[in-house]
N, C-alpha and C. Protein backbone atom coordinates (compact mmCIF):
# COMPACT_ATOMS: atom_id res chain seq x y z
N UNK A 1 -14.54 34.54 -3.52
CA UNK A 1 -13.31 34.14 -2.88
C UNK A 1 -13.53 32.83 -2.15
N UNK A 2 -12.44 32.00 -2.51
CA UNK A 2 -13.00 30.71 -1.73
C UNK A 2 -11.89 30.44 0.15
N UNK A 3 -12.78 30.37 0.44
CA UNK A 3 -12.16 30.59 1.89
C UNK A 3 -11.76 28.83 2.24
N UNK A 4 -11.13 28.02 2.63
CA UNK A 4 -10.16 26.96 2.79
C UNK A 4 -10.65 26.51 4.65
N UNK A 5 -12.13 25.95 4.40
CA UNK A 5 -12.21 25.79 5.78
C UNK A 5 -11.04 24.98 6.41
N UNK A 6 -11.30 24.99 7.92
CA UNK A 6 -10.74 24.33 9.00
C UNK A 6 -10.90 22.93 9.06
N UNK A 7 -9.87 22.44 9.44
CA UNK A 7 -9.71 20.70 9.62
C UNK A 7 -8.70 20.23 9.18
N UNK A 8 -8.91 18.77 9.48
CA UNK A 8 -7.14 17.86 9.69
C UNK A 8 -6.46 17.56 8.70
N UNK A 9 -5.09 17.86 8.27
CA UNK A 9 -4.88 16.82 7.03
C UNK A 9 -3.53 16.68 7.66
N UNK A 10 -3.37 16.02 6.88
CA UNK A 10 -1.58 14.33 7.24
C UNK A 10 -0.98 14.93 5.49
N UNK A 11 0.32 14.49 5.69
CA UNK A 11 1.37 14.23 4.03
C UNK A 11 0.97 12.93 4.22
N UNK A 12 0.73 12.98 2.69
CA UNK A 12 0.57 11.41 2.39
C UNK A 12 1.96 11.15 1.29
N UNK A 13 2.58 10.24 1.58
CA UNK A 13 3.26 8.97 0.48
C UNK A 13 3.59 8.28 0.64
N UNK A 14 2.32 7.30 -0.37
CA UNK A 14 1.97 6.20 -0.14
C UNK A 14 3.43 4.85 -0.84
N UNK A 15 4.34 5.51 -0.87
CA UNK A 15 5.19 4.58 -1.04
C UNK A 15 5.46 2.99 -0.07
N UNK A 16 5.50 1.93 -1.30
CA UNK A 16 5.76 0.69 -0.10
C UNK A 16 7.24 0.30 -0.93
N UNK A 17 7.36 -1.18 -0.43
CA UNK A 17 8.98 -1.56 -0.35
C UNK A 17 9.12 -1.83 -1.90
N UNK A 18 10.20 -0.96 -2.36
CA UNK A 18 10.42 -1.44 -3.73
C UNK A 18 10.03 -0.10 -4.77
N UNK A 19 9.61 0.39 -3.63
CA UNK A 19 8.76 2.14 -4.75
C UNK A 19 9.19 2.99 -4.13
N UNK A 20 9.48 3.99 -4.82
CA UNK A 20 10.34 5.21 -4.38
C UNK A 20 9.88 6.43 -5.65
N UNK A 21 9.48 7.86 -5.20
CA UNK A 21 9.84 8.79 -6.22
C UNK A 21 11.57 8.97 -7.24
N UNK A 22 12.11 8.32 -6.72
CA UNK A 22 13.37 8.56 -7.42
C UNK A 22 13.53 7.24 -8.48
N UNK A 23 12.87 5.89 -7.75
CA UNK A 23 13.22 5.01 -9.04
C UNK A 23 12.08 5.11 -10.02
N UNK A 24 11.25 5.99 -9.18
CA UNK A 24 9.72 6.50 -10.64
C UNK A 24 8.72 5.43 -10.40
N UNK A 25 8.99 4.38 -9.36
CA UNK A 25 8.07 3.00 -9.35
C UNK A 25 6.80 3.67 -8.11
N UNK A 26 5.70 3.94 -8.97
CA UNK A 26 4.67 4.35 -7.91
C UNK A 26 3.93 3.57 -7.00
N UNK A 27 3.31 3.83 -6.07
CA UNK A 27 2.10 3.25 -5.65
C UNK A 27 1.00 2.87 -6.86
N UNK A 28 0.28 1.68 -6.67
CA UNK A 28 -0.44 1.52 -7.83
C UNK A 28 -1.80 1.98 -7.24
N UNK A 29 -3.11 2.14 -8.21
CA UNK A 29 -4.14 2.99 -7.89
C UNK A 29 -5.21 2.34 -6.51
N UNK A 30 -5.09 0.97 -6.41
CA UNK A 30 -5.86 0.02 -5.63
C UNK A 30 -4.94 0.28 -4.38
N UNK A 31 -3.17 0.47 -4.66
CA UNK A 31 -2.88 0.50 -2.92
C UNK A 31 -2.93 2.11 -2.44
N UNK A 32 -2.99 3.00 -3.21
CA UNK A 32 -3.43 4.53 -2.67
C UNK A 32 -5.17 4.21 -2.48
N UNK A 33 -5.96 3.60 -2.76
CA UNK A 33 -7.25 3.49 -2.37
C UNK A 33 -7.37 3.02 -1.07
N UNK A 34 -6.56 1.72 -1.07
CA UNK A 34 -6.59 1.46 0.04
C UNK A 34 -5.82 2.43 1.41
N UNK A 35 -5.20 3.18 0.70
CA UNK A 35 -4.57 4.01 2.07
C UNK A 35 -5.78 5.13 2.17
N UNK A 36 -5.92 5.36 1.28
CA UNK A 36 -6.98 6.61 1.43
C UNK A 36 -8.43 6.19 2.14
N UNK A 37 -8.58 5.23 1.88
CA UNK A 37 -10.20 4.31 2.60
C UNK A 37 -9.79 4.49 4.36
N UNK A 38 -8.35 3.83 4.46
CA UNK A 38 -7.96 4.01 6.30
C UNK A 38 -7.93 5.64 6.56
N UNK A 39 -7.55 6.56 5.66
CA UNK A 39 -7.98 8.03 5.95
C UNK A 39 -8.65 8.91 6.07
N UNK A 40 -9.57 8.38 5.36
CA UNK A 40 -10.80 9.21 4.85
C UNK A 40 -11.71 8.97 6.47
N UNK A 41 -12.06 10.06 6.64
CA UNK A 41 -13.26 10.12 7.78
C UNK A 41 -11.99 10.55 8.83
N UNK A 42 -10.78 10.63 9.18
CA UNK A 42 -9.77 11.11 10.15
C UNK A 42 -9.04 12.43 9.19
N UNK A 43 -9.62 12.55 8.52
CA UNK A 43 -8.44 13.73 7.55
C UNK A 43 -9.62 14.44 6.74
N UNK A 44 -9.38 15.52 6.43
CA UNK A 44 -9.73 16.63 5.33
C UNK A 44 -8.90 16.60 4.34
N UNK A 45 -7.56 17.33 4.59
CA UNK A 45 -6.84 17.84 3.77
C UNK A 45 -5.67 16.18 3.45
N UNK A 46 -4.99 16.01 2.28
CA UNK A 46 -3.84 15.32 2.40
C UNK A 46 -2.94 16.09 1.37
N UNK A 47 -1.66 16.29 2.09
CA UNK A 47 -0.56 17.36 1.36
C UNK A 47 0.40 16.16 0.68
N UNK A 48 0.08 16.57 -0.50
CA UNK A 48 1.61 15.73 -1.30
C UNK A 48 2.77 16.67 -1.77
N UNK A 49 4.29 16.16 -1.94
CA UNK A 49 4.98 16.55 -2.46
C UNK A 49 5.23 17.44 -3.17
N UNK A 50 4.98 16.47 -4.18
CA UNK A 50 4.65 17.16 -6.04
C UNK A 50 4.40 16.56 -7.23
N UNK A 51 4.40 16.63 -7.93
CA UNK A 51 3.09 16.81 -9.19
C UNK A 51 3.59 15.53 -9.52
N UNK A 52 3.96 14.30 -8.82
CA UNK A 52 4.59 13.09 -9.52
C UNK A 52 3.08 12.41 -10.24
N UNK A 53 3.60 11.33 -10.77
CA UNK A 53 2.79 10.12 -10.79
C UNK A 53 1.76 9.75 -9.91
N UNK A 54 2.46 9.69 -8.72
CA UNK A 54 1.51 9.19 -7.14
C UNK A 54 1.11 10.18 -7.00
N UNK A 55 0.86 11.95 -7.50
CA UNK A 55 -0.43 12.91 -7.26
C UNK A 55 -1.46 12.30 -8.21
N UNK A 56 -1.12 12.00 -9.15
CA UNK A 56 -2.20 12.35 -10.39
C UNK A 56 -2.63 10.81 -10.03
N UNK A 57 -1.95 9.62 -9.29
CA UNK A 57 -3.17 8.53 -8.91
C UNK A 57 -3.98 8.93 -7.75
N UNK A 58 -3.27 9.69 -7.05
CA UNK A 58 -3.91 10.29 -5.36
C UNK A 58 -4.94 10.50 -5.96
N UNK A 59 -4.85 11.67 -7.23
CA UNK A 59 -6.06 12.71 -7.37
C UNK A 59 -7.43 11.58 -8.03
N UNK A 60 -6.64 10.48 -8.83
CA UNK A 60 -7.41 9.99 -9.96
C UNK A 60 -8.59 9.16 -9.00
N UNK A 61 -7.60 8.83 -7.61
CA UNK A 61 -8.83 7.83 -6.73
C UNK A 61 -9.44 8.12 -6.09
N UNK A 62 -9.19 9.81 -6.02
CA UNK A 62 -10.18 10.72 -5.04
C UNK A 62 -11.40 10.77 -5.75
N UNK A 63 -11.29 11.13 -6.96
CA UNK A 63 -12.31 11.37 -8.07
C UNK A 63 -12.96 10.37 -8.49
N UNK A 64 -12.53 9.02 -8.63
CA UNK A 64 -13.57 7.43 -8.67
C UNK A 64 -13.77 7.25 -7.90
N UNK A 65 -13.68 7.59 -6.66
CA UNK A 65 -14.23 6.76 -5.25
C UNK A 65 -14.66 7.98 -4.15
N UNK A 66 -14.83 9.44 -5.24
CA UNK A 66 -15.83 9.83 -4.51
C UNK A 66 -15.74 10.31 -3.08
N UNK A 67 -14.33 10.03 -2.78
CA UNK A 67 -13.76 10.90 -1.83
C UNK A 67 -13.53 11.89 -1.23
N UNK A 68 -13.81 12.45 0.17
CA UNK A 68 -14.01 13.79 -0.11
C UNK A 68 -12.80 15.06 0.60
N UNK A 69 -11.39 14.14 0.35
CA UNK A 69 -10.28 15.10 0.98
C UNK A 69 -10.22 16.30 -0.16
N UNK A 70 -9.62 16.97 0.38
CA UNK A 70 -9.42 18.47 -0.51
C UNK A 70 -7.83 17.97 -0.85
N UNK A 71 -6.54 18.15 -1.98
CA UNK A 71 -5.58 18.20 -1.99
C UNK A 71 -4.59 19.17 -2.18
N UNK A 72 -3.38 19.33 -0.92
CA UNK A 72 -2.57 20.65 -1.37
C UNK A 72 -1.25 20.05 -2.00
N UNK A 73 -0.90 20.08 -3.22
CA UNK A 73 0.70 19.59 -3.59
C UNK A 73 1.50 20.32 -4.02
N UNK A 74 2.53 20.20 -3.50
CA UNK A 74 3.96 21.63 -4.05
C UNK A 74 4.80 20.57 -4.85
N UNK A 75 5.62 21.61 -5.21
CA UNK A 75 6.62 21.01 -5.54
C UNK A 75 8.09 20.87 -5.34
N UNK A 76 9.47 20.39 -5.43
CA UNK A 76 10.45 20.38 -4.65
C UNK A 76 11.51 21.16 -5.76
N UNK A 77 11.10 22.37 -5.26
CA UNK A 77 12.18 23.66 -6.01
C UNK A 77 13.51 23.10 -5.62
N UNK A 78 14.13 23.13 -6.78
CA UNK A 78 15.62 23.15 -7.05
C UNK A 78 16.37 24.34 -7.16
N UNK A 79 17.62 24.42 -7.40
CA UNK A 79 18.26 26.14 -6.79
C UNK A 79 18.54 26.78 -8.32
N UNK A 80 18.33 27.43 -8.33
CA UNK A 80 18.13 28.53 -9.38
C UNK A 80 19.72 29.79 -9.41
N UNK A 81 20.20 29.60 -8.56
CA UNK A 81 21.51 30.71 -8.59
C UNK A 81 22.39 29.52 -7.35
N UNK A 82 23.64 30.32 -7.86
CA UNK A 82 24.96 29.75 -6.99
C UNK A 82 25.05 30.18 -5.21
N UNK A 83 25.20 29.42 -4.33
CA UNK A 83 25.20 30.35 -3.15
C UNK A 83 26.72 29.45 -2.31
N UNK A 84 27.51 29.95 -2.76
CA UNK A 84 28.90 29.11 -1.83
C UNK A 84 28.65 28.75 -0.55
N UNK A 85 27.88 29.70 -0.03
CA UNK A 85 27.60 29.80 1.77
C UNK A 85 26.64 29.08 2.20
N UNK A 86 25.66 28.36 1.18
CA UNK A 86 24.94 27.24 1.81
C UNK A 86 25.81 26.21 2.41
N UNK A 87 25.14 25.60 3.28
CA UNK A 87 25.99 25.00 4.35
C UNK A 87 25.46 23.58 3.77
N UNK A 88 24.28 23.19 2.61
CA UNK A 88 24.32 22.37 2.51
C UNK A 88 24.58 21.82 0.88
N UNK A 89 25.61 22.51 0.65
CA UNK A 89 26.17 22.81 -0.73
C UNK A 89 25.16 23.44 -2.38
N UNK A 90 25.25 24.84 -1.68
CA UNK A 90 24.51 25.45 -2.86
C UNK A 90 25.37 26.12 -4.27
N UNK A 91 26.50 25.48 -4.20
CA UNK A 91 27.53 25.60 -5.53
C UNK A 91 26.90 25.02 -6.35
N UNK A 92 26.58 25.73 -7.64
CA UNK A 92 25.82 24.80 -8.97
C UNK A 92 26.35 25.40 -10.28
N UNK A 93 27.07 24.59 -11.04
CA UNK A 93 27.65 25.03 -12.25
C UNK A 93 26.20 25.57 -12.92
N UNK A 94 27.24 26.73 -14.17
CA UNK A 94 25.87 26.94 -14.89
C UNK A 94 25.25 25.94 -15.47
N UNK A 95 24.94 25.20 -16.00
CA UNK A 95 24.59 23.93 -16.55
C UNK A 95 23.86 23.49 -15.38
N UNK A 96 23.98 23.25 -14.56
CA UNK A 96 22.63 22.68 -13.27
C UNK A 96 22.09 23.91 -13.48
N UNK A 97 22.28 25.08 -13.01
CA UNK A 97 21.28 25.91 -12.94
C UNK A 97 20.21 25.88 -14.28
N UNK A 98 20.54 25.68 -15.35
CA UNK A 98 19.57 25.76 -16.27
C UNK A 98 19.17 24.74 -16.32
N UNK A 99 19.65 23.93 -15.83
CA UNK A 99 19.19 22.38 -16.21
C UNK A 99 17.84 22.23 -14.94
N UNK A 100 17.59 23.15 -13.85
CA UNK A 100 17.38 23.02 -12.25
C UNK A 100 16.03 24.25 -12.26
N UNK A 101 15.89 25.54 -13.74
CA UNK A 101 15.18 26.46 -14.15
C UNK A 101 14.04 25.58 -14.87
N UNK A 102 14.68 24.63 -15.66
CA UNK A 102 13.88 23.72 -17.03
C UNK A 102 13.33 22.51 -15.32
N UNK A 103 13.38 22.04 -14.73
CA UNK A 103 12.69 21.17 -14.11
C UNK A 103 11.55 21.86 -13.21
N UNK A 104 12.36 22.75 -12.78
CA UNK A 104 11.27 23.59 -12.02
C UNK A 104 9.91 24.15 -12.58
N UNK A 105 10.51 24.68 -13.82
CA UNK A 105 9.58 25.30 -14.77
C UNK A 105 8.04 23.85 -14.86
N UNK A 106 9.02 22.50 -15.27
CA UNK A 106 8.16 21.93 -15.59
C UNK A 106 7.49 21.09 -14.71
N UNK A 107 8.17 21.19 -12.89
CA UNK A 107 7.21 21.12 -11.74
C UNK A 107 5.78 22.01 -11.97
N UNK A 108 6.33 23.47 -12.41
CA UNK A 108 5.08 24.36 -11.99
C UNK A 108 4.30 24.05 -13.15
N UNK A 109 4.25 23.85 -14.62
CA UNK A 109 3.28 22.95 -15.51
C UNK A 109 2.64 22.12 -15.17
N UNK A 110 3.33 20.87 -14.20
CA UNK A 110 2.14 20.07 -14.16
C UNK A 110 1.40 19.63 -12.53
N UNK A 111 1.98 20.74 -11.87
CA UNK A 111 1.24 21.40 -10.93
C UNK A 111 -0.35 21.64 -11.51
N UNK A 112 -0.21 23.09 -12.46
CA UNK A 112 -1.23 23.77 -12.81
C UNK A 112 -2.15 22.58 -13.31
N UNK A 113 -1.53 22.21 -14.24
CA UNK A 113 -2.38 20.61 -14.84
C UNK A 113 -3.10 19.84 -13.75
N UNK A 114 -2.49 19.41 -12.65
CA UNK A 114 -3.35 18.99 -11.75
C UNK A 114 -4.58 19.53 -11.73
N UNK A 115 -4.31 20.91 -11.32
CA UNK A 115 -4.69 22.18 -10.10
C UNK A 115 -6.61 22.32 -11.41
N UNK A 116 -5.73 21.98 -12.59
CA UNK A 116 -6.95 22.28 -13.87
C UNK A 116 -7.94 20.94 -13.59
């Protein structure tokens, strides 16, 4: 059983001006190095999002440079059933919902892919 010692970690995203998870424009691998170089030795853990692009460079520069944070990343579940009474509008035609099952599904794929 692996037990998850104690110590610090921060969310990291490393987004700068002009990059965003939504326009898909990542951090490139030299400026997550460089954020991770100012972190490393103040942090253990760094928690990302989810399974974007900017995990799999997080992870790729942990692994060339020998880094030694541990990483936890989720992912950003979308709604799966109708709820009128969400207050922050959980009405979803059927068509989002399946459309919202198929993204999720393929959050938790490349989660595991990381995680492998």
């Amino acid at each position: 059983m692996n037990i998850i010692k104690y110590g610090k970690g921060i969310c990291y995203s490393g987004y700068r001006d002009g990059q965003s998870p939504i326009s898909k424009k990542y951090p490139t691998y030299e400026q997550v190095k460089e954020d991770l170089l100012i972190l490393e030795g103040n942090f253990d853990y760094i928690r990302m999002y989810d399974p974007s692009q900017h995990a799999k460079t997080t992870l790729e520069v942990i692994r060339k440079e020998k880094l030694s944070f541990k990483v936890l990343i989720g992912i950003d579940v979308l709604g799966e059933v109708s709820n009128n009474k969400c207050e922050w509008g959980g009405t979803l035609t059927e068509q989002q919902i399946k459309t919202n099952i198929s993204v999720n599904n393929n959050q938790i794929k490349e989660l595991i892919n990381l995680a492998n």
